[in-house]
Protein backbone atom coordinates (compact mmCIF):
# COMPACT_ATOMS: atom_id res chain seq x y z
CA UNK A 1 177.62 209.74 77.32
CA UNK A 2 181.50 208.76 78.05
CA UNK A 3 182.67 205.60 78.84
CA UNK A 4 183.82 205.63 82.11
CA UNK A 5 186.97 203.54 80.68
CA UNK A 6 189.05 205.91 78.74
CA UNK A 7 190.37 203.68 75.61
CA UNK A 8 193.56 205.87 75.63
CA UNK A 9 196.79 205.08 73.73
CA UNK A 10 198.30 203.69 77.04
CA UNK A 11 196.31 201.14 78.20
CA UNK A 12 194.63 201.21 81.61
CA UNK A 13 195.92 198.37 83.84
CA UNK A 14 193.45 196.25 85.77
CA UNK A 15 192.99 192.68 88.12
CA UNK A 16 190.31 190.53 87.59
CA UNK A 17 188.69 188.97 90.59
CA UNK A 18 185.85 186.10 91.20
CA UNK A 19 184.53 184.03 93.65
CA UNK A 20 184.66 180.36 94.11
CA UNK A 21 181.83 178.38 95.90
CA UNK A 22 179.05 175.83 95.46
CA UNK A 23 177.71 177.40 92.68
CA UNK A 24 181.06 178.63 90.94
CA UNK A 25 183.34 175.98 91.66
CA UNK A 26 187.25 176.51 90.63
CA UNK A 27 186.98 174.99 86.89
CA UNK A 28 183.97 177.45 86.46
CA UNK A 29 185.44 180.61 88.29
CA UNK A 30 188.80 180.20 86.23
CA UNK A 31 186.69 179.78 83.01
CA UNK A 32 184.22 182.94 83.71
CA UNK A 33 187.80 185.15 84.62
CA UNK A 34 189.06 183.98 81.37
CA UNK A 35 185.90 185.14 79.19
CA UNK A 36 186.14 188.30 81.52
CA UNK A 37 189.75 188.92 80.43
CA UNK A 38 188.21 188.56 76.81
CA UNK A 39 185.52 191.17 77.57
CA UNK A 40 188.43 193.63 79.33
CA UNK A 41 190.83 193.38 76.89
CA UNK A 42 187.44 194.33 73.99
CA UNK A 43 187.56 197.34 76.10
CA UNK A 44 191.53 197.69 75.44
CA UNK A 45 192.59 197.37 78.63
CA UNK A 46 196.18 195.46 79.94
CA UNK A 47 195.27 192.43 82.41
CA UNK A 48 198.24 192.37 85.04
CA UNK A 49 196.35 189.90 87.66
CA UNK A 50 193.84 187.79 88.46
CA UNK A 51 192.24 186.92 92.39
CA UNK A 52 189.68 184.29 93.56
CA UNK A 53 188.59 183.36 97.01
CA UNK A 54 186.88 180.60 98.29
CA UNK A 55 183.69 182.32 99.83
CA UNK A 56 179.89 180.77 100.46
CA UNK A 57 178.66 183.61 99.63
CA UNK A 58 179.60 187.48 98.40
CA UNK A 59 180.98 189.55 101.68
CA UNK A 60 177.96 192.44 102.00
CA UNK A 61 180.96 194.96 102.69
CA UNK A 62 183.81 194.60 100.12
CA UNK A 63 182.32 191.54 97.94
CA UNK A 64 185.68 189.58 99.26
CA UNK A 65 186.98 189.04 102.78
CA UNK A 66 189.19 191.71 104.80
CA UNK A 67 192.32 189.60 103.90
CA UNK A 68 192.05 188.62 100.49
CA UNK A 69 190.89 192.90 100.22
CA UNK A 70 193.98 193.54 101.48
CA UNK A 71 196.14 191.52 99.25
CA UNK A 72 194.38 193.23 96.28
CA UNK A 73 195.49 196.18 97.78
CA UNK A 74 198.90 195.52 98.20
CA UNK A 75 198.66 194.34 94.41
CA UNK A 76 197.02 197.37 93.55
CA UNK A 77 199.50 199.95 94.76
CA UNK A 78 202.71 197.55 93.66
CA UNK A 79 201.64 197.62 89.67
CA UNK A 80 199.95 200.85 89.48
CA UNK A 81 196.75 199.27 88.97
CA UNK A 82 194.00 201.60 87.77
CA UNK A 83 191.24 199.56 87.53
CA UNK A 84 189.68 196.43 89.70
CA UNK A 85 187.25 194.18 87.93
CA UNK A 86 184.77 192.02 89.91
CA UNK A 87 183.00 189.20 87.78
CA UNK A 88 179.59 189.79 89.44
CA UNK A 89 177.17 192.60 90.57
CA UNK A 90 178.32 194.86 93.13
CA UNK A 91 175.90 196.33 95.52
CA UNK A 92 176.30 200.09 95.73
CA UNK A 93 177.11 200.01 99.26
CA UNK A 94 180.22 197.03 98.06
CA UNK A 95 180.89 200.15 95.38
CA UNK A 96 181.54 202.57 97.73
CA UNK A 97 183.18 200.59 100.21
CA UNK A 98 185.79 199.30 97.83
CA UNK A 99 186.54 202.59 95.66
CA UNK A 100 187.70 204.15 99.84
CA UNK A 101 189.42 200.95 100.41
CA UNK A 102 191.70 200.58 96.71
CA UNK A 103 191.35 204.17 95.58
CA UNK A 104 191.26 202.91 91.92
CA UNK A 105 187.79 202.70 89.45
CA UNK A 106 186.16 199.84 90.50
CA UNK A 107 183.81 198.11 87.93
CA UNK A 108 181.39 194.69 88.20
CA UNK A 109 180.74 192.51 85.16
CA UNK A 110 177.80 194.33 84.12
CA UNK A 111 179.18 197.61 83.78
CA UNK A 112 182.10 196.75 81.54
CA UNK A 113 179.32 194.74 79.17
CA UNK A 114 177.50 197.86 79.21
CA UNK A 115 180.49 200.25 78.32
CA UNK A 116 181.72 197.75 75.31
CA UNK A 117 177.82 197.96 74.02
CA UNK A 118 178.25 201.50 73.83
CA UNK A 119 181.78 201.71 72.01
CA UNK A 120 180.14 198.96 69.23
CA UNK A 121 177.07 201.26 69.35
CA UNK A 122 176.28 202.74 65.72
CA UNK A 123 172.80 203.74 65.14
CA UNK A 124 170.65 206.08 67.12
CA UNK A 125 168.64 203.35 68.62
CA UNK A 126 171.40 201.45 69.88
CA UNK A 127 173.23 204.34 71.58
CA UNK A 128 170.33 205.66 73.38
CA UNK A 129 169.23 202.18 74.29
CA UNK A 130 172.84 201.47 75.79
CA UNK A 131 173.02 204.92 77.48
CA UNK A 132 169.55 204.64 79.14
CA UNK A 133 170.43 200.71 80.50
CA UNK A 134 173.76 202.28 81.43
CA UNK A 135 172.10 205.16 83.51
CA UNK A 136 169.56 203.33 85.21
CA UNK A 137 172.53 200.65 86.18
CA UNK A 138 175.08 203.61 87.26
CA UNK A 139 172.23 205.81 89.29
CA UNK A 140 172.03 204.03 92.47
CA UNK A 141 175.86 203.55 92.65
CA UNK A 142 176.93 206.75 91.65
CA UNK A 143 180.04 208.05 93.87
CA UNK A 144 182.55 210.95 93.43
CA UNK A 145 185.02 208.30 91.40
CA UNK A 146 182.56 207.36 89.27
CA UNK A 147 180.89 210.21 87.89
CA UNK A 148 180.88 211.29 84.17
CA UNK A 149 179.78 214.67 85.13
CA UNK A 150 183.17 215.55 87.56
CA UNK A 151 184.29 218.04 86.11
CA UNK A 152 187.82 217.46 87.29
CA UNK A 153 186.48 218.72 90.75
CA UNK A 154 189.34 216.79 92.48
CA UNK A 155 187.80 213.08 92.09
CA UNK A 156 188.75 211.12 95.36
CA UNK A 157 190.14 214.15 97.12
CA UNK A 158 186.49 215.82 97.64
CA UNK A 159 185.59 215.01 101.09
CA UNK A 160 182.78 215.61 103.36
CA UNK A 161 178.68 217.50 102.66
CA UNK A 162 180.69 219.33 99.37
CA UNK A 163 180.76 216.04 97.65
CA UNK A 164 177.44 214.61 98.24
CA UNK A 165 175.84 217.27 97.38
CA UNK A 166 177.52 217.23 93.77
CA UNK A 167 176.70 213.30 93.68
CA UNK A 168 173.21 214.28 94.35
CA UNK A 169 173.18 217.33 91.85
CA UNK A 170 174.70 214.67 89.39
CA UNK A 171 171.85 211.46 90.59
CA UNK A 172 169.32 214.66 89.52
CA UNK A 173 171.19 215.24 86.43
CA UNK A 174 170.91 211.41 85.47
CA UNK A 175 166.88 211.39 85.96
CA UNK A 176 166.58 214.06 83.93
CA UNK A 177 168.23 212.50 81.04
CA UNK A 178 166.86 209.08 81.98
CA UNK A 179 163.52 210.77 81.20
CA UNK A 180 164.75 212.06 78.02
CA UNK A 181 166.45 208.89 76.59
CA UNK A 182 163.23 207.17 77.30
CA UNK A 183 161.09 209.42 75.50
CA UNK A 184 163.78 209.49 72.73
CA UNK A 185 163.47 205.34 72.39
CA UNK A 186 159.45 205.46 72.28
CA UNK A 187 159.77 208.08 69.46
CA UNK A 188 162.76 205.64 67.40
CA UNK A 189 160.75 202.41 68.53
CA UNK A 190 157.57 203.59 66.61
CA UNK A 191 159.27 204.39 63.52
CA UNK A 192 160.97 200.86 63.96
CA UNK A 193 157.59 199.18 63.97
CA UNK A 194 156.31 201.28 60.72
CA UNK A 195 159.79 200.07 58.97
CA UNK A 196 159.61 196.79 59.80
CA UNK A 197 155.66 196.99 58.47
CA UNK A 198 156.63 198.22 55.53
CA UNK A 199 159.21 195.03 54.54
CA UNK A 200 156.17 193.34 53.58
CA UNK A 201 154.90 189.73 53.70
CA UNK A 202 158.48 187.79 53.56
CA UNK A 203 159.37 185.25 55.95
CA UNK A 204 161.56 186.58 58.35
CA UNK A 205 165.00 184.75 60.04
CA UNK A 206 166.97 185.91 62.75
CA UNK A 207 170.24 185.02 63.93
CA UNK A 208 170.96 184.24 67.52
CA UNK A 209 173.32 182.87 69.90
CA UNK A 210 176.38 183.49 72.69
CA UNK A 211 178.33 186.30 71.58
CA UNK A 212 181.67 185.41 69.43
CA UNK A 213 180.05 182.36 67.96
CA UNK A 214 180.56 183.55 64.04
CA UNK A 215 176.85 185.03 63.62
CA UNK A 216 177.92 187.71 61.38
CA UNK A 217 180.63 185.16 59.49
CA UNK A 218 177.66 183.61 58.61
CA UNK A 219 175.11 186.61 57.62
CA UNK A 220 177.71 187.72 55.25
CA UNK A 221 178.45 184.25 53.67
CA UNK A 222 174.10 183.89 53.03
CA UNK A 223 173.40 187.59 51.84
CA UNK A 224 176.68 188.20 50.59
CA UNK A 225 176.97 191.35 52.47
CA UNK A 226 179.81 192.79 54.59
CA UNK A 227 178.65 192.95 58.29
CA UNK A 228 181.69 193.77 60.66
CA UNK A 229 182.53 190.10 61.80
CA UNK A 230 185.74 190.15 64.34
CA UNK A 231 187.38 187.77 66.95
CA UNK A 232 185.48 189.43 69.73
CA UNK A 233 183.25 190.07 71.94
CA UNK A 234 179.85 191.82 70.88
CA UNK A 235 181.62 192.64 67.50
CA UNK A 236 177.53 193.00 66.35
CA UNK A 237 175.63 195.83 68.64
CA UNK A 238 173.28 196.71 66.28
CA UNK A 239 170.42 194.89 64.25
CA UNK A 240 171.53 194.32 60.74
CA UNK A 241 168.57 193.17 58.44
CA UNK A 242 169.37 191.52 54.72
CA UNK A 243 167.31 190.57 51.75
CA UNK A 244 168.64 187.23 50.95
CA UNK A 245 167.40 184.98 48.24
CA UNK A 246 167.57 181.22 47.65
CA UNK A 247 166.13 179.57 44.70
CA UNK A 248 164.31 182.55 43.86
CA UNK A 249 162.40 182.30 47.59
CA UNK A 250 163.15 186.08 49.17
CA UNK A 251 163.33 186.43 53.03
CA UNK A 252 164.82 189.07 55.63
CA UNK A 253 167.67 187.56 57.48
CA UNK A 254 168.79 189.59 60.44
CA UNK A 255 171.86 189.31 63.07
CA UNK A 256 171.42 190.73 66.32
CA UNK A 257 173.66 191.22 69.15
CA UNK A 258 174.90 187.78 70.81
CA UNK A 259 173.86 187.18 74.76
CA UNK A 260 176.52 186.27 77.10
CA UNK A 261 176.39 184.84 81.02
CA UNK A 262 175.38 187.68 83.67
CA UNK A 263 174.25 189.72 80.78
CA UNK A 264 172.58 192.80 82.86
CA UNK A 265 168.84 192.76 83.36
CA UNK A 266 169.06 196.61 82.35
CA UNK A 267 170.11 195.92 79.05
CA UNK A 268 168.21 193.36 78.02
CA UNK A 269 165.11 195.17 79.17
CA UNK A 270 166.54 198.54 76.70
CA UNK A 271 167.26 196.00 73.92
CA UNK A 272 163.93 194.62 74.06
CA UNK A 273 162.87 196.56 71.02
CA UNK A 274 166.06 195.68 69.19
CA UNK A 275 165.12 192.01 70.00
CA UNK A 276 162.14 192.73 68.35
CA UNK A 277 163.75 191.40 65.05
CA UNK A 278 164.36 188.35 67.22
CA UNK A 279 160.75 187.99 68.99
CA UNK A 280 158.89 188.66 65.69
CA UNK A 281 161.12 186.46 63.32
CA UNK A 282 159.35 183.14 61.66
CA UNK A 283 162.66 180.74 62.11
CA UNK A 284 165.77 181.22 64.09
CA UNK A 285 169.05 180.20 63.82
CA UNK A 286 170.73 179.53 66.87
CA UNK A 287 174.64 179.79 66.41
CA UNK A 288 176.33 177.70 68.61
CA UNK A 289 180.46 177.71 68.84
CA UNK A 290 181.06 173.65 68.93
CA UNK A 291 184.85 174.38 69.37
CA UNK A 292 184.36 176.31 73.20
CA UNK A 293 184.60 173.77 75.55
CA UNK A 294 181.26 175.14 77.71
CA UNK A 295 179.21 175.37 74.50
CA UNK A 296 176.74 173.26 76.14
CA UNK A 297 176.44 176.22 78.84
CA UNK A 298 176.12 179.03 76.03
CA UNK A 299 173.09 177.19 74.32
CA UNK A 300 171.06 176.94 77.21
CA UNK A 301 171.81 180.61 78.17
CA UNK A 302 170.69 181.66 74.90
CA UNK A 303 167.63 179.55 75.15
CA UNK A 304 166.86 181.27 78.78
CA UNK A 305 167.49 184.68 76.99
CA UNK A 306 164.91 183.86 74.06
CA UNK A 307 162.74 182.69 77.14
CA UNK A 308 162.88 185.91 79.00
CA UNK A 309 162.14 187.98 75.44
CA UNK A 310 159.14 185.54 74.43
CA UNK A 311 160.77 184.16 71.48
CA UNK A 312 161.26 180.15 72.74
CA UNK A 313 158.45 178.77 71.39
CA UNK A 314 159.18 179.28 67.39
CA UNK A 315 161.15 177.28 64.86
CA UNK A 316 164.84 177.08 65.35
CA UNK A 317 167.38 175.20 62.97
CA UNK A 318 170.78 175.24 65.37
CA UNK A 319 173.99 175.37 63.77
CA UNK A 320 177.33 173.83 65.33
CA UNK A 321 179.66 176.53 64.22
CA UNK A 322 183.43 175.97 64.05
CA UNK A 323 183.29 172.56 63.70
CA UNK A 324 186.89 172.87 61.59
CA UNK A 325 188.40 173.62 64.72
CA UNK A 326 187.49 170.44 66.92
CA UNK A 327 190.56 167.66 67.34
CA UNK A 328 190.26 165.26 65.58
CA UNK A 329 188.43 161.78 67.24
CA UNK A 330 191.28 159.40 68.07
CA UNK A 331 191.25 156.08 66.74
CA UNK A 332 189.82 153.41 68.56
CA UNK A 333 192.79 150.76 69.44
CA UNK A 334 192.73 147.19 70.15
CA UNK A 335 193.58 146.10 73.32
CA UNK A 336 193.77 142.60 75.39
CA UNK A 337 190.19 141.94 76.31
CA UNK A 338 190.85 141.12 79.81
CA UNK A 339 192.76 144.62 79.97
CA UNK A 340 190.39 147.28 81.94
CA UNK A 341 189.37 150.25 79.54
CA UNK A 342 189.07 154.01 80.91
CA UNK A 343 186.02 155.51 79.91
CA UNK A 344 186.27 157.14 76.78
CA UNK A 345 184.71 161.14 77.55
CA UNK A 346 182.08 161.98 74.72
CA UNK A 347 183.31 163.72 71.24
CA UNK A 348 181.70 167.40 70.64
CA UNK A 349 179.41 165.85 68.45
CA UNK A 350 178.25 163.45 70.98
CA UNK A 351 177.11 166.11 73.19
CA UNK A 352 175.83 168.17 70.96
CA UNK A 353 173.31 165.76 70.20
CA UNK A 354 172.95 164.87 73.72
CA UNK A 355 171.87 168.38 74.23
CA UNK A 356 168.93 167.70 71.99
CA UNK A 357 167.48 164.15 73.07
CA UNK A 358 164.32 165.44 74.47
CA UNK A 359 163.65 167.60 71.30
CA UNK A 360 163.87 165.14 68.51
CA UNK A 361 162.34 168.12 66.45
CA UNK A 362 165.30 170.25 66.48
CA UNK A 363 166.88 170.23 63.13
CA UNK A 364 170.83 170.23 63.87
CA UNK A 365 173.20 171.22 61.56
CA UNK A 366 177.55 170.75 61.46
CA UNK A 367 179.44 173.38 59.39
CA UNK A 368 182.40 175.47 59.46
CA UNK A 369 181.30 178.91 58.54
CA UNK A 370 184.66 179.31 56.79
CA UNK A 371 183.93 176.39 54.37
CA UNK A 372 181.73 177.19 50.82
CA UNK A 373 179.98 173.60 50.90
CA UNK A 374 178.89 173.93 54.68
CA UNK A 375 177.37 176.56 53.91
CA UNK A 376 175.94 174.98 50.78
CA UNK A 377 174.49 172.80 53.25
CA UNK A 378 173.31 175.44 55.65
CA UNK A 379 171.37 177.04 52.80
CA UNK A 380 169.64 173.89 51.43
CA UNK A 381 168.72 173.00 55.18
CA UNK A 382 167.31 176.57 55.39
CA UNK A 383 165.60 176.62 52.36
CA UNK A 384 163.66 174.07 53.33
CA UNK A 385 162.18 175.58 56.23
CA UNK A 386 161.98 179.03 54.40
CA UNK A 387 159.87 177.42 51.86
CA UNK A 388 157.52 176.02 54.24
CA UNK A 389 156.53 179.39 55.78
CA UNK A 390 156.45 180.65 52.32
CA UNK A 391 153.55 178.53 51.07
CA UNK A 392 152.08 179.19 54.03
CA UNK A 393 152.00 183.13 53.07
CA UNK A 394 151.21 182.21 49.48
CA UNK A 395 149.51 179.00 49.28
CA UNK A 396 149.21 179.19 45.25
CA UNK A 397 153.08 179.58 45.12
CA UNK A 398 153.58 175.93 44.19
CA UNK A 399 150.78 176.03 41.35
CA UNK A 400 153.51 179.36 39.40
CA UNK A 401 156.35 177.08 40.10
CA UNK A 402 157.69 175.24 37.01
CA UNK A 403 159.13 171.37 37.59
């Protein structure tokens, strides 16, 4: 199945555009456009604008209000825009309403998630778990714009009971290979399960954590291996499982693919069995970039994600990643003591802890992934754990070992 972004030599130009209200306000909006840029520009495309308006709630017609539609529009036609970006869901009556009103591609957040999953796609599983979550996402709001199958039947210009009737021959088309894809992922999911049987009785430790956060950095500095590890987005699609020892202790270490905000129900639901690395791992590592100034945000969406697969209740050692690239804490200076002090806001460190008050169990870990002694330290901390679960596999393990 295409992407429904070409990644041509020319880039596509597109606007961004969010909403601001009680539960996005302006700081939040601004930061969820910028880490939609980022997930645009994975994609390859050219960023020539960005719109927010204040609303209580999405418009049930065109998402945003007739004016601020209609500046878009002007926009739109000015710069030779080709695509408009909305940061969240669009219903598919919004869809429709906005491809007649702009004339341009229109996606939501979820659907450009779902096309960069299936450019990073490698292995069978992945691509037909990507392309059935993409499917069952496009289905309901497929249009004459949108539709891989056109043909080159004229796009837009197809008007009236001609073009609904290819939609619908298309929507027919799609449940058809819905069906197959689905049949296709039972088949690949069994043979996961007998592969992952056959790895044996070693303790097994997953990866996890916002997307971007140096997982892979980190997979290849433990097993020594070469995993694609890149400044962006979902650079890791596809599970990637290791044999890594320490102190002659084997285990499987895999990294999965990182969770994001908004991250589409679809996907998560076709990833489950991907996840299954995740949901049947002994220890986890949750990956957490110290350096991004909403890390505290990313954590607890990875903890709702590990939630929603069934995989919150197990043993997780979370690493601070990227600690090398945190300012420096200024020096305290003296000053008169009658002189009123401003509150001094809390160092990364201070919060990360704060994060973790309630579960004085969580072992918490500081390293720069880049640096050979943090990870020194990162193995010795792991070990530790590792060798726990061991014994617990092989209780007479201690009894061969010689002190």
């Amino acid at each position: 199945m295409d992407k429904l972004i070409s990644t041509a030599p020319v880039p596509l130009k597109a606007v961004l555009v969010a909403l601001i209200n009680k539960d996005q306000p302006p700081s939040k909006a601004e930061e969820f456009l910028d880490e939609l840029e980022f997930l645009a520009q994975t994609l390859g495309l050219e960023i020539k604008g960005k719109f927010s308006q204040r609303l209580p709630r999405p418009d049930t017609r065109s998402f945003v209000g007739k004016g601020k539609l209609e500046e878009i529009n002007t926009f739109v036609k000015a710069e030779e825009i080709d695509v408009v970006i909305f940061d969240d869901d669009l219903t598919p009556s919004q869809l429709r309403n906005l491809e007649n009103e702009l004339k341009v591609k229109i996606y939501d957040r979820s659907l450009l998630i779902l096309d960069i999953f299936l450019e990073r796609a490698q292995t069978s599983q992945a691509r037909t778990q990507v392309e059935l979550a993409r499917y069952e996402y496009l289905l309901p709001r497929l249009t004459r714009m949108w539709t891989h199958l056109e043909r080159q039947r004229g796009g837009t210009g197809t008007r009236g009971g001609a073009g609904e009737k290819e939609i619908e021959t298309d929507r027919r088309a799609i449940r058809d290979q819905i069906t197959v894809l689905k049949k296709r992922l039972e088949k690949i999911e069994k043979q996961g399960i007998t592969q992952r049987k056959a790895r044996g009785q070693l303790v097994r430790v997953s990866l996890v954590g916002y997307t971007n956060v140096g997982k892979s950095t980190i997979m290849n500095k433990l097993s020594k291996s070469d995993v694609l590890a890149e400044n962006k987005l979902f650079a890791t699609v596809d599970s990637t499982v290791r044999k890594v020892v320490i102190n002659d202790i084997p285990f499987l270490l895999s990294d999965t693919v990182g969770f994001i905000r908004k991250l589409p129900h679809a996907l998560i639901e076709s990833f489950k069995s991907t996840l299954d690395e995740v949901r049947e791992a002994d220890i986890l590592l949750h990956v957490v970039d110290i350096s991004h100034p909403s890390f505290e945000e990313h954590a607890k969406v990875v903890e709702a994600t590990l939630k929603e697969i069934g995989a919150d209740a197990k043993p997780v050692i979370t690493v601070f990643n990227k600690i090398d690239l945190i300012p420096e804490e200024p020096q305290e200076e003296t000053t008169d003591e009658f002189e009123i002090q401003e509150p001094v806001a809390p160092t990364p460190r201070e919060r990360a802890l704060a994060l973790y008050t309630e579960k004085p169990d969580t072992k918490l870990i500081f390293i720069s992934a880049t640096s050979k002694g943090d990870i020194s330290k990162l193995r010795e901390t792991l070990y530790k754990e590792v060798l726990e679960h061991h014994i617990s596999i092989y209780p007479n393990y201690l009894k061969n070992v010689n002190y």
